[in-house]
C-alpha atoms as a PDB file:
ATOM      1  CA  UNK A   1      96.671 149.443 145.529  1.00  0.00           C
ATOM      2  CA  UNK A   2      98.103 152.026 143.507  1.00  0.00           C
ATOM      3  CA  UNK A   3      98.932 151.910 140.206  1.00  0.00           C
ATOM      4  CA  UNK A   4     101.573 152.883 138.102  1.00  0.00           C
ATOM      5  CA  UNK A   5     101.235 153.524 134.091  1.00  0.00           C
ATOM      6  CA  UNK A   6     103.539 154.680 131.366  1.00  0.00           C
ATOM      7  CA  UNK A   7     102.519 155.407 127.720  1.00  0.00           C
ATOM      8  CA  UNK A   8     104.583 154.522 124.680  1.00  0.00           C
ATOM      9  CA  UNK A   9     103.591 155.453 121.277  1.00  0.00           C
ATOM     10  CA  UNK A  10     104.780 153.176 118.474  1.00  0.00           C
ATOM     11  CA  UNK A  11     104.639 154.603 114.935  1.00  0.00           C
ATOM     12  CA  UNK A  12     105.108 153.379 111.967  1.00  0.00           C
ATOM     13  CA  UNK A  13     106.208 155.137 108.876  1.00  0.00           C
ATOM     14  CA  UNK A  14     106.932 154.261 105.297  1.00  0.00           C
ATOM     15  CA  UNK A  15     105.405 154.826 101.673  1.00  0.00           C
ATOM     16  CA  UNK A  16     103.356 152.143 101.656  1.00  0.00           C
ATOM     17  CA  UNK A  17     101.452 153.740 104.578  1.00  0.00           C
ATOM     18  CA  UNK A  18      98.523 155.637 102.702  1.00  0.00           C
ATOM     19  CA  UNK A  19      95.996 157.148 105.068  1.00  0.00           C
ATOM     20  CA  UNK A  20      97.089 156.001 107.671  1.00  0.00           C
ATOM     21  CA  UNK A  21      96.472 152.129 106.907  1.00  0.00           C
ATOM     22  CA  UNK A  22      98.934 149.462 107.210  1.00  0.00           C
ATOM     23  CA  UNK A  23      98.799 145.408 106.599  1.00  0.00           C
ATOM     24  CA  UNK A  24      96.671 144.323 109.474  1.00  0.00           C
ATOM     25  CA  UNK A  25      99.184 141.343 109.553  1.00  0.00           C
ATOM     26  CA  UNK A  26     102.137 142.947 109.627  1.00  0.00           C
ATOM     27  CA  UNK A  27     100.752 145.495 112.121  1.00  0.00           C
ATOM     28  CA  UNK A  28      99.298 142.611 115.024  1.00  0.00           C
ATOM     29  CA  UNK A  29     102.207 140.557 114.639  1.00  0.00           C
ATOM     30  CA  UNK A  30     104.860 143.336 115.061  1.00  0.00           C
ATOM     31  CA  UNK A  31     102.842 144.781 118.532  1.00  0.00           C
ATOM     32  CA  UNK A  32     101.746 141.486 119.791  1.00  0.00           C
ATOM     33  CA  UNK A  33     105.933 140.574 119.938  1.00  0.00           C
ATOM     34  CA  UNK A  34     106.615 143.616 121.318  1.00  0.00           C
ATOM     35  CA  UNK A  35     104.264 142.813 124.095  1.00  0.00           C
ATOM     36  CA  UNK A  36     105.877 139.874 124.570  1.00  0.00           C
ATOM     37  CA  UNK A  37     109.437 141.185 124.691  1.00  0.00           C
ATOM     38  CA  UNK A  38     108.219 143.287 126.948  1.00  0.00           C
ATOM     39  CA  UNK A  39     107.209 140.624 129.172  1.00  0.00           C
ATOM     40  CA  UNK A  40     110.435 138.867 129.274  1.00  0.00           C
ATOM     41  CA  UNK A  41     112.279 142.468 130.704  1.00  0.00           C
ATOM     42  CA  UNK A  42     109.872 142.157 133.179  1.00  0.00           C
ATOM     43  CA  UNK A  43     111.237 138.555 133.876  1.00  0.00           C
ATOM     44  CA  UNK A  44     114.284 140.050 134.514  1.00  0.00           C
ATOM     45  CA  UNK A  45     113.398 143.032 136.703  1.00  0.00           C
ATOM     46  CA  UNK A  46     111.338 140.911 139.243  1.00  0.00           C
ATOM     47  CA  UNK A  47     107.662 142.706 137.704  1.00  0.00           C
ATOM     48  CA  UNK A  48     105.133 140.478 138.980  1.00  0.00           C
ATOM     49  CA  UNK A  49     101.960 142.063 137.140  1.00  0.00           C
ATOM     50  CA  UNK A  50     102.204 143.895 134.097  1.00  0.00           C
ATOM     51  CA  UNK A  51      98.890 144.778 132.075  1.00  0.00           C
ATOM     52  CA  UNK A  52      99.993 145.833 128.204  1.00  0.00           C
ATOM     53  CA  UNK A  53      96.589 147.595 126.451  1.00  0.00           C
ATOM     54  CA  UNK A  54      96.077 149.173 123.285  1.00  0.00           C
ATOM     55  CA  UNK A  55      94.614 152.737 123.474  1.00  0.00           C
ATOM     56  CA  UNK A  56      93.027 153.799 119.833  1.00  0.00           C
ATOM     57  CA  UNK A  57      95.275 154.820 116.812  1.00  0.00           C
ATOM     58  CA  UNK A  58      95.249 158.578 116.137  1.00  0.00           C
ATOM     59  CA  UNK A  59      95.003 159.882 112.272  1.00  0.00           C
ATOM     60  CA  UNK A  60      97.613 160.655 109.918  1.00  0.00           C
ATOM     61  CA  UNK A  61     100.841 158.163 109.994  1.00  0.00           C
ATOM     62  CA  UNK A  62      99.906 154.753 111.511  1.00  0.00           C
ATOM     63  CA  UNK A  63     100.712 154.838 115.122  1.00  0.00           C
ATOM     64  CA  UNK A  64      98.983 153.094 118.282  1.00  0.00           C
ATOM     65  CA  UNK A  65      99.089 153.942 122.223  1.00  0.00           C
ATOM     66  CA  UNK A  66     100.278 151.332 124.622  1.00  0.00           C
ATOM     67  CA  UNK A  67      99.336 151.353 128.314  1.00  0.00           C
ATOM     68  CA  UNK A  68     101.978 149.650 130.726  1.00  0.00           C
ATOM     69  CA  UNK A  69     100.302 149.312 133.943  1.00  0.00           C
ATOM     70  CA  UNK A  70     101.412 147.326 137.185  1.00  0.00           C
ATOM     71  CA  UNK A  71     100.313 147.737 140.771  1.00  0.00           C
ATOM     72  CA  UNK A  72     102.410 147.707 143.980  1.00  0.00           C
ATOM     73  CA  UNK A  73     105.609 148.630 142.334  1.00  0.00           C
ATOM     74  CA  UNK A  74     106.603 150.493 145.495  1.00  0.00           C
ATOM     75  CA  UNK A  75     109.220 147.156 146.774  1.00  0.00           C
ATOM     76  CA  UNK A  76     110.894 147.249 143.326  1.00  0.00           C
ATOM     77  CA  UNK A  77     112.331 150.723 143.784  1.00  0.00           C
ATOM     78  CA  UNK A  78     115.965 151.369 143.315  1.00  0.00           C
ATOM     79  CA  UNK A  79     116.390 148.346 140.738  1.00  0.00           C
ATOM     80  CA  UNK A  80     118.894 151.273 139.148  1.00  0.00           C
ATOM     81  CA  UNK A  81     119.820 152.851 142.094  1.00  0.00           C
ATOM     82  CA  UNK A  82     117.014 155.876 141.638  1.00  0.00           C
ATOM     83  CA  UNK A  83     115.083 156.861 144.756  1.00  0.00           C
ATOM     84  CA  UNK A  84     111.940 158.465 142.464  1.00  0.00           C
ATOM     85  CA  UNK A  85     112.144 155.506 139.661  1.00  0.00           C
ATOM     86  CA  UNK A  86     108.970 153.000 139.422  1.00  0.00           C
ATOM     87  CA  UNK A  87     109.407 149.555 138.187  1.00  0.00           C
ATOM     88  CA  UNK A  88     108.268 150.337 134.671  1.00  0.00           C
ATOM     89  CA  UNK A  89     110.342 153.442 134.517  1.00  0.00           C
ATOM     90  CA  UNK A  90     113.278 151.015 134.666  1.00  0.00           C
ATOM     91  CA  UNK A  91     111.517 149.006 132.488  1.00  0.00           C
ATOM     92  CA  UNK A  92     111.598 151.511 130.013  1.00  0.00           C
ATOM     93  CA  UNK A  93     115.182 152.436 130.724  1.00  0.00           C
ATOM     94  CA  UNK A  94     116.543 148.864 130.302  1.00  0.00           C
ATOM     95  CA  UNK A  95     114.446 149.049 126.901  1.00  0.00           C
ATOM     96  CA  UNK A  96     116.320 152.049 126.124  1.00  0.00           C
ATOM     97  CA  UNK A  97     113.695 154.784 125.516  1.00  0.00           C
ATOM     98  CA  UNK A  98     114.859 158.475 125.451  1.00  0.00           C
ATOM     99  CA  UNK A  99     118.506 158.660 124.720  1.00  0.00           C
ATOM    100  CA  UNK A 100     119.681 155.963 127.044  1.00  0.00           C
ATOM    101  CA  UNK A 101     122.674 154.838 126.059  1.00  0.00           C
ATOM    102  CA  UNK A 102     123.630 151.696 128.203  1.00  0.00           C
ATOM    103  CA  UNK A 103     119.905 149.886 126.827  1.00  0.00           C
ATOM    104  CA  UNK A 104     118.901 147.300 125.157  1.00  0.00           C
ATOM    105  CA  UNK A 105     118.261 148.741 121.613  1.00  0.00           C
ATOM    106  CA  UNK A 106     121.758 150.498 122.157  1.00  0.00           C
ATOM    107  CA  UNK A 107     123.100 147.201 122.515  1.00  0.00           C
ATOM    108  CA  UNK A 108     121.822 146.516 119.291  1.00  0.00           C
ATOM    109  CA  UNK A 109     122.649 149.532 117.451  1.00  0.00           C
ATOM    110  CA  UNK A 110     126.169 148.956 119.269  1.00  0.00           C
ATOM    111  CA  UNK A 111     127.198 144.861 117.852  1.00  0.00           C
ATOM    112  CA  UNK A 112     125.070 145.376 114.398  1.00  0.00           C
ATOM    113  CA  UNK A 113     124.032 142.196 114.403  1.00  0.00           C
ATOM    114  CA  UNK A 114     127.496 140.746 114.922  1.00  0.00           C
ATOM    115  CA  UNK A 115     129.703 138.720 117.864  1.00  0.00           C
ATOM    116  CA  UNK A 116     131.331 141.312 120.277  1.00  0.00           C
ATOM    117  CA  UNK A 117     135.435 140.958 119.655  1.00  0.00           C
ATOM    118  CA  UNK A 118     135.733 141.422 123.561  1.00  0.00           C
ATOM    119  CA  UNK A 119     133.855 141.072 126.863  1.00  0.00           C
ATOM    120  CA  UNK A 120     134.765 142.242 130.117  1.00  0.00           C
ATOM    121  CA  UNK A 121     132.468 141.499 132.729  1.00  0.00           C
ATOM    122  CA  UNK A 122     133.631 144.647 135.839  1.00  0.00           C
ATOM    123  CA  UNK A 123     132.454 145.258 138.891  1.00  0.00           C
ATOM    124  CA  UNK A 124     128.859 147.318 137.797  1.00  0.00           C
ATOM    125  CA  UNK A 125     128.712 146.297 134.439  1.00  0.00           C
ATOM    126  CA  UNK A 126     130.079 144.663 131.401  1.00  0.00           C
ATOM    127  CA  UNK A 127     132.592 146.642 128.848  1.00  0.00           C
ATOM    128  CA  UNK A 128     131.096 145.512 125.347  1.00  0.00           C
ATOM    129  CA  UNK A 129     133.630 145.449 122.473  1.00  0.00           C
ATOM    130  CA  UNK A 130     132.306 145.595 119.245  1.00  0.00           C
ATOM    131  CA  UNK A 131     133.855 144.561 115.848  1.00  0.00           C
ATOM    132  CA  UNK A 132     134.875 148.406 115.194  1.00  0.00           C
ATOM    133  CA  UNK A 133     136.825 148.482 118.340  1.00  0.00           C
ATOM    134  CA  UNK A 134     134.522 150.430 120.562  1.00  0.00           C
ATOM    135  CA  UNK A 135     134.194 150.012 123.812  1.00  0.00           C
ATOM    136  CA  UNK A 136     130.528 150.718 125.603  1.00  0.00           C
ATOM    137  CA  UNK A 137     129.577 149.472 129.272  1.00  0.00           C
ATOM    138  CA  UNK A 138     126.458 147.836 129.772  1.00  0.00           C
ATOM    139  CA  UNK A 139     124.178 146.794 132.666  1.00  0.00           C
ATOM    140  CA  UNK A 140     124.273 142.721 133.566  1.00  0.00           C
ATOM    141  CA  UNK A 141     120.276 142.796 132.981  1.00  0.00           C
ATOM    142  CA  UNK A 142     120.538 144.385 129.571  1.00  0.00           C
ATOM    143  CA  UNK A 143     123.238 142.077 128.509  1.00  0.00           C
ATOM    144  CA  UNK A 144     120.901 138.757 130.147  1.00  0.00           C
ATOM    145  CA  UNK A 145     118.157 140.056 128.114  1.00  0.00           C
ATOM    146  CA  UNK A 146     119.730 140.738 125.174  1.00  0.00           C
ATOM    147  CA  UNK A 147     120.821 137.004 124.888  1.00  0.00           C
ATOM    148  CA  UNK A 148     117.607 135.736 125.694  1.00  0.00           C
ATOM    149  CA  UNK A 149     116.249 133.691 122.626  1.00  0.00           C
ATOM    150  CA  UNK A 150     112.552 134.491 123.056  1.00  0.00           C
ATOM    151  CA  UNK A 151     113.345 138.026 123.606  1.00  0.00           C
ATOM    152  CA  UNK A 152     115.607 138.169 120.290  1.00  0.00           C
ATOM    153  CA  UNK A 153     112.999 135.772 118.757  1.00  0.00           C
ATOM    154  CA  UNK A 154     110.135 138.108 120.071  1.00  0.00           C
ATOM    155  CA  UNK A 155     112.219 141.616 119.122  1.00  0.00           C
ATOM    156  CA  UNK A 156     112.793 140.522 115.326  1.00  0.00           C
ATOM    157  CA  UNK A 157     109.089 139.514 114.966  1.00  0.00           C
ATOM    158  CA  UNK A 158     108.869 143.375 115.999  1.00  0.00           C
ATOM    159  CA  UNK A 159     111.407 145.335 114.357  1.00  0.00           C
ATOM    160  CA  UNK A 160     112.641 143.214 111.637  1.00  0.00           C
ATOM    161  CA  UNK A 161     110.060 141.682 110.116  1.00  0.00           C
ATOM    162  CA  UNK A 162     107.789 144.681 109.370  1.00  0.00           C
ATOM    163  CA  UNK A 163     111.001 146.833 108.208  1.00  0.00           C
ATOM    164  CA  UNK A 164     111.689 144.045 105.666  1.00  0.00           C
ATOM    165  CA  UNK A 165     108.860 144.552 103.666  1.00  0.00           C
ATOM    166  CA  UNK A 166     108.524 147.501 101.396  1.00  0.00           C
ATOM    167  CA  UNK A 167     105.633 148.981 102.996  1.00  0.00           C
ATOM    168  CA  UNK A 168     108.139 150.530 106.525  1.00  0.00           C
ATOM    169  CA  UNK A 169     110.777 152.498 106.483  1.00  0.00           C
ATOM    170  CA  UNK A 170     111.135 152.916 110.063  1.00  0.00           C
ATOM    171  CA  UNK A 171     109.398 152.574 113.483  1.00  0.00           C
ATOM    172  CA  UNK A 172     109.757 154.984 116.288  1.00  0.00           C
ATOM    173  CA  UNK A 173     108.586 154.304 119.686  1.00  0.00           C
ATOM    174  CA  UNK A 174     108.178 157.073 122.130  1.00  0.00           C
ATOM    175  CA  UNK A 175     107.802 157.740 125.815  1.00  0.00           C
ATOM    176  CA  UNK A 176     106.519 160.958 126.393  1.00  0.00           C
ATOM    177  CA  UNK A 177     109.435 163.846 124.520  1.00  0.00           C
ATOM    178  CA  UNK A 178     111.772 160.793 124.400  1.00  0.00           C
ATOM    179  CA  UNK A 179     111.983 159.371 121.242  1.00  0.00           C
ATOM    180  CA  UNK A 180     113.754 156.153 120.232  1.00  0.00           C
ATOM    181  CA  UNK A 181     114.256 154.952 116.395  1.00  0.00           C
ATOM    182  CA  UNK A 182     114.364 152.131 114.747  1.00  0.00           C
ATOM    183  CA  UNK A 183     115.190 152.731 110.782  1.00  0.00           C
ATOM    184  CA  UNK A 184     114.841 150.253 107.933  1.00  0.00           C
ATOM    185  CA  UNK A 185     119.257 150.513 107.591  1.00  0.00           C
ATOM    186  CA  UNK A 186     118.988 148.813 110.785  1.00  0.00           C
ATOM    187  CA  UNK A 187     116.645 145.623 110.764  1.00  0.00           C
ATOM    188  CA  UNK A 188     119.404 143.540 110.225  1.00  0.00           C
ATOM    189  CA  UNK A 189     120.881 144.039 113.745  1.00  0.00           C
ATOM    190  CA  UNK A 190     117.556 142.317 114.971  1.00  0.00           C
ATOM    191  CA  UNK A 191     118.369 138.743 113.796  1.00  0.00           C
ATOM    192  CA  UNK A 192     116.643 136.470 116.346  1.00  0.00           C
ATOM    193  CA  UNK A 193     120.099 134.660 116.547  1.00  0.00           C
ATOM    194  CA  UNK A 194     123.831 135.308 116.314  1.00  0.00           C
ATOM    195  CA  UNK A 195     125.540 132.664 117.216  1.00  0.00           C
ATOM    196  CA  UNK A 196     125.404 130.047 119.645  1.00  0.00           C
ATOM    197  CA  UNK A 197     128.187 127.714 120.835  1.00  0.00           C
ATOM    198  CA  UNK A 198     128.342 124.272 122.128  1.00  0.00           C
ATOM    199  CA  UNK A 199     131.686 123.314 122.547  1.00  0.00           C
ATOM    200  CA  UNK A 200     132.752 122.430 118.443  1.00  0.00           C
ATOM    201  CA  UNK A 201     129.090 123.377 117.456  1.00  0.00           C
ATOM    202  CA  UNK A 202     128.278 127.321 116.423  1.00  0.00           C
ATOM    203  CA  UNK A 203     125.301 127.717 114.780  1.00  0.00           C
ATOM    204  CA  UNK A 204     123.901 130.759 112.674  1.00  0.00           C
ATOM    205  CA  UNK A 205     120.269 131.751 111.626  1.00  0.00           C
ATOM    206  CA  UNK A 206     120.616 135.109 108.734  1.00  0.00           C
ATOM    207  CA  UNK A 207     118.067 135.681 105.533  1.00  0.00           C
ATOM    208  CA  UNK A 208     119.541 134.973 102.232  1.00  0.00           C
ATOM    209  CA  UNK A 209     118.503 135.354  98.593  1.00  0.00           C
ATOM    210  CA  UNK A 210     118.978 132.343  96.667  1.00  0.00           C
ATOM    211  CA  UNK A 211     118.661 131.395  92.695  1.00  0.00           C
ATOM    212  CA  UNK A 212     116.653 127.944  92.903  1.00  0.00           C
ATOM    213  CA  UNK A 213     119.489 125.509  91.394  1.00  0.00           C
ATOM    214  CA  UNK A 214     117.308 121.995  91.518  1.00  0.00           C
ATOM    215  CA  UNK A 215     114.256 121.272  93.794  1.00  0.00           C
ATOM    216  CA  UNK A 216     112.472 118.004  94.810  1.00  0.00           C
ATOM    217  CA  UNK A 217     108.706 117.626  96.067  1.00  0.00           C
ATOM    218  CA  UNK A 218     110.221 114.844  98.817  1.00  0.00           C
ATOM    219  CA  UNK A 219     110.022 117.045 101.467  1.00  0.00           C
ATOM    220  CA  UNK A 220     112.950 114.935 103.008  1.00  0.00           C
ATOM    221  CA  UNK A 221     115.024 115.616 100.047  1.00  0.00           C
ATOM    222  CA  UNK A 222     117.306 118.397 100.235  1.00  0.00           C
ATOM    223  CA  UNK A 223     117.331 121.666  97.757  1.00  0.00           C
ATOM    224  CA  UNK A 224     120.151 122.729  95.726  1.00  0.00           C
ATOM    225  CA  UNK A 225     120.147 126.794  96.383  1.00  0.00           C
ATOM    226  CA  UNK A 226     122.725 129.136  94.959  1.00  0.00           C
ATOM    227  CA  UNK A 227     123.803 132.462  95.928  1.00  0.00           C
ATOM    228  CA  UNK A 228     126.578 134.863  94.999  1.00  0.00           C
ATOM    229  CA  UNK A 229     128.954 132.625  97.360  1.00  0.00           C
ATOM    230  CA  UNK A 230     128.220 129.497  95.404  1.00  0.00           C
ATOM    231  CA  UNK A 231     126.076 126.555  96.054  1.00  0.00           C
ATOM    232  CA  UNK A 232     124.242 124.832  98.904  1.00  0.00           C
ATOM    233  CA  UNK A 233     122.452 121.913 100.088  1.00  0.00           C
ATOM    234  CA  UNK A 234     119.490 122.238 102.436  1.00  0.00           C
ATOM    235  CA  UNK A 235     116.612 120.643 103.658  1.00  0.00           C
ATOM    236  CA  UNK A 236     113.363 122.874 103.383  1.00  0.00           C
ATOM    237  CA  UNK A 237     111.989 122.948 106.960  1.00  0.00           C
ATOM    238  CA  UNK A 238     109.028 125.819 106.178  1.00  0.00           C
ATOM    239  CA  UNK A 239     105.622 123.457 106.822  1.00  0.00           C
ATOM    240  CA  UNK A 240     103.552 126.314 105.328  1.00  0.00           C
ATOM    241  CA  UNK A 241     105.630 126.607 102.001  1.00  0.00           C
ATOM    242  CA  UNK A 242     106.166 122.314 101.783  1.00  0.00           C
ATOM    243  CA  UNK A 243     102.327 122.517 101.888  1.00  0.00           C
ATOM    244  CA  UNK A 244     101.444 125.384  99.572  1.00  0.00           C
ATOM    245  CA  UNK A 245     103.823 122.857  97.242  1.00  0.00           C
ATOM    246  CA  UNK A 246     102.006 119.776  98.225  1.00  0.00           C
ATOM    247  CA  UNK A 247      98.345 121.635  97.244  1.00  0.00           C
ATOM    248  CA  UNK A 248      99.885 122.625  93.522  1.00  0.00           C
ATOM    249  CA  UNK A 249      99.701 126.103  94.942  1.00  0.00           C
ATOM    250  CA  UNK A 250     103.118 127.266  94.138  1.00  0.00           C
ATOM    251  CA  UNK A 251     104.279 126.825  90.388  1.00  0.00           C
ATOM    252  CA  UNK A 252     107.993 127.568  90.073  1.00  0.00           C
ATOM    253  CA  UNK A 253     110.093 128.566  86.905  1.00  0.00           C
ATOM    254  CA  UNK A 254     113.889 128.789  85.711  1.00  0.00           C
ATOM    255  CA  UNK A 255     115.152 131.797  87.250  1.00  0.00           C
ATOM    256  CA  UNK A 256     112.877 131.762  90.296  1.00  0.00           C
ATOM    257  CA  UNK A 257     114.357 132.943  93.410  1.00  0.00           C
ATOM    258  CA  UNK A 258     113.642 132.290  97.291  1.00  0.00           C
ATOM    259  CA  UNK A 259     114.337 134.708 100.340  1.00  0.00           C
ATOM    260  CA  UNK A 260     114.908 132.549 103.042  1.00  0.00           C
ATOM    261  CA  UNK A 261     115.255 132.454 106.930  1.00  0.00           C
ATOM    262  CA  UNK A 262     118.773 129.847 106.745  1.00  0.00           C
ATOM    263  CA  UNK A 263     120.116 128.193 109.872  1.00  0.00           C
ATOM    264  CA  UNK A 264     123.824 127.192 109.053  1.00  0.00           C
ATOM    265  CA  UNK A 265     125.024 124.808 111.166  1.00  0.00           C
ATOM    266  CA  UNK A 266     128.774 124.090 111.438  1.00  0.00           C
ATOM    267  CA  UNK A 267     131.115 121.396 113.352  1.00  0.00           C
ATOM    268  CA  UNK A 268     134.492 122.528 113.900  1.00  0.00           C
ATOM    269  CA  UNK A 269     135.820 119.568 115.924  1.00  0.00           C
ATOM    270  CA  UNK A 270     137.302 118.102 113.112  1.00  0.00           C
ATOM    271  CA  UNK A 271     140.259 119.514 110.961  1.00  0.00           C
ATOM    272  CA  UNK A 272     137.625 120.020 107.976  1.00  0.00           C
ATOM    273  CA  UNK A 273     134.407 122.198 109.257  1.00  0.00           C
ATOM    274  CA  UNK A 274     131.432 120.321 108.590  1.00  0.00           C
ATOM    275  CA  UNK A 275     128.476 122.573 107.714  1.00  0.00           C
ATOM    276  CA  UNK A 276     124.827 121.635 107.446  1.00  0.00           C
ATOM    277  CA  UNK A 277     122.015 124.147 106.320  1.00  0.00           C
ATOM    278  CA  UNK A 278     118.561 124.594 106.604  1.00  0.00           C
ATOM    279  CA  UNK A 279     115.562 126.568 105.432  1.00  0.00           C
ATOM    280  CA  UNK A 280     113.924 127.300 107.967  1.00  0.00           C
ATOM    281  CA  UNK A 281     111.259 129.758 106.435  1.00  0.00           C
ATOM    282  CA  UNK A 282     110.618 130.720 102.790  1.00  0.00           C
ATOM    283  CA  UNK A 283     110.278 134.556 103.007  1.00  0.00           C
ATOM    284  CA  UNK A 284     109.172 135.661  99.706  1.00  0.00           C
ATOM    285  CA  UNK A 285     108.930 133.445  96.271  1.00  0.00           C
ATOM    286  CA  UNK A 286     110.512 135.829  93.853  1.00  0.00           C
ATOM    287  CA  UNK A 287     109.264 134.225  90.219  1.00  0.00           C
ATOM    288  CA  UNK A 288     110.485 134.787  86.926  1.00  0.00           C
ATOM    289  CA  UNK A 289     109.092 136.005  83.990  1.00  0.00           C
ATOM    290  CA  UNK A 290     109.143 132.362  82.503  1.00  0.00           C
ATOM    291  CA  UNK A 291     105.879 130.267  83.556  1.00  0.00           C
ATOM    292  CA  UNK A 292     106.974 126.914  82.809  1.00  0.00           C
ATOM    293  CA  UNK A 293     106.460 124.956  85.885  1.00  0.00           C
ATOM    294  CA  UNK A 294     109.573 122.552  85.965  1.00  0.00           C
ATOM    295  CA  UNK A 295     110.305 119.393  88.329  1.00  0.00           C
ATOM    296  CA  UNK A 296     113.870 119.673  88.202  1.00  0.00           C
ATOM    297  CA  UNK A 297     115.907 122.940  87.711  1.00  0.00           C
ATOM    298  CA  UNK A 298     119.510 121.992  87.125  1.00  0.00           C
END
């Protein structure tokens, strides 16, 4: 049966790169998402076997080879309407790989991380209007995909969460000349979610920075966080970080501050907007110089 394979180099660049070695952690979690975002485009284009490998990293900047290889592709011709395209051709074209700009990551680039102001759904596509007032079309797949949780969950894990340390600057993936970027300016228009509505209900996920205002070691208990907006309430949902707590592994001062994954959760069916918050990962522990380890920090 023959097969059909595409390359794609991913590369990662930044100054805490240094001969060509990067945080094994940061590296296997970023590809192994990719992977998997990968597999949910092939969801969508009807790709019944797709094989993902690693080929061996080269010298220099820290980049690694992917192989995408299927067999039989021949039925899923013409997915865009192309008499020479293979399946993972389009696969690569829905990604948006080489200047494409109707794919997925121009999607991205195109909303910011934000709600569209307007949607049009026409007869080949959908018109996409952003918060700026511009207008791009967009293939139905692109725009399925693109509001698939696991695929947004799966895409941050890859872009976002290695270009929010201070080790990557940017990551570029590449398809033979084609080149597509993803810079550090831009890792916040990878939030796994925007926002989601159910009727009255709209609920947010973003990353905060937050001055620790009073904590509790009842892990039921609620937190009170500040930030430059004022003060919350939430309930600490991060099992790793309630544990490192639990173990006396975490000692926390006055002045200490959290990053934190927050889902805000708001109720609008009333005439006052209920809002509930919640960590739901503790990012970084930013601590103070003070090492007084208090219970209580109002």
């Amino acid at each position: 049966m023959e097969k059909d394979i595409k390359k794609l180099n991913i590369t990662y660049s930044g100054e805490g790169i240094v001969n060509g070695e990067i945080d094994l952690e940061n590296f296997a979690s970023s590809i192994l998402n990719f992977g998997k975002a990968l597999q949910v485009i092939k969801k969508y284009l009807g790709i019944e076997n797709l094989d993902i490998k690693v080929i061996a990293t080269k010298e220099g900047s820290f980049e690694v080879d992917l192989a995408l290889i299927t067999q039989g592709w021949e039925a899923f011709k013409n997915l865009f309407s192309s008499q020479e395209a293979s399946v993972l051709a389009n696969l690569i074209t829905v990604l948006g790989i080489g200047g494409v700009g109707s794919g997925i990551i121009a999607l991205y680039q195109h909303l910011k991380g934000k709600e569209p102001k307007h949607i049009q759904k026409n007869e080949d596509n959908i018109s996409i209007t952003n918060q700026n007032n511009i207008t791009l079309n967009f293939s139905s797949v692109v725009v399925d995909i693109y509001q698939d949780i696991k695929f947004r969950e799966y895409m941050e894990n890859f872009a976002k969460t290695p270009l929010d340390s201070d080790f990557i600057d940017k990551i570029n993936i590449k398809h033979n000349d084609k080149i597509l970027q993803i810079p550090k300016s831009d890792k916040e228009f990878y939030k796994k979610a925007l926002w989601t509505k159910d009727t009255d209900i709209q609920t947010r996920i973003y990353t905060q920075t937050f001055s620790i205002v009073t904590l509790t070691f009842n892990k039921f208990n609620k937190w009170k966080l500040a930030d430059s907006r004022g003060n919350i309430n939430a309930i600490i949902k991060d099992e790793m970080f309630l544990s490192k707590i639990e173990n006396d592994e975490i000692e926390f001062a006055k002045g200490d501050k959290l990053i934190c994954e927050v889902e805000l959760i708001e109720d609008l069916s009333e005439d006052k907007i209920n809002a509930s918050y919640s960590i739901l990962k503790v990012k970084e522990h930013i601590k103070s110089s003070k090492a007084r380890r208090l219970p209580g920090l109002g």
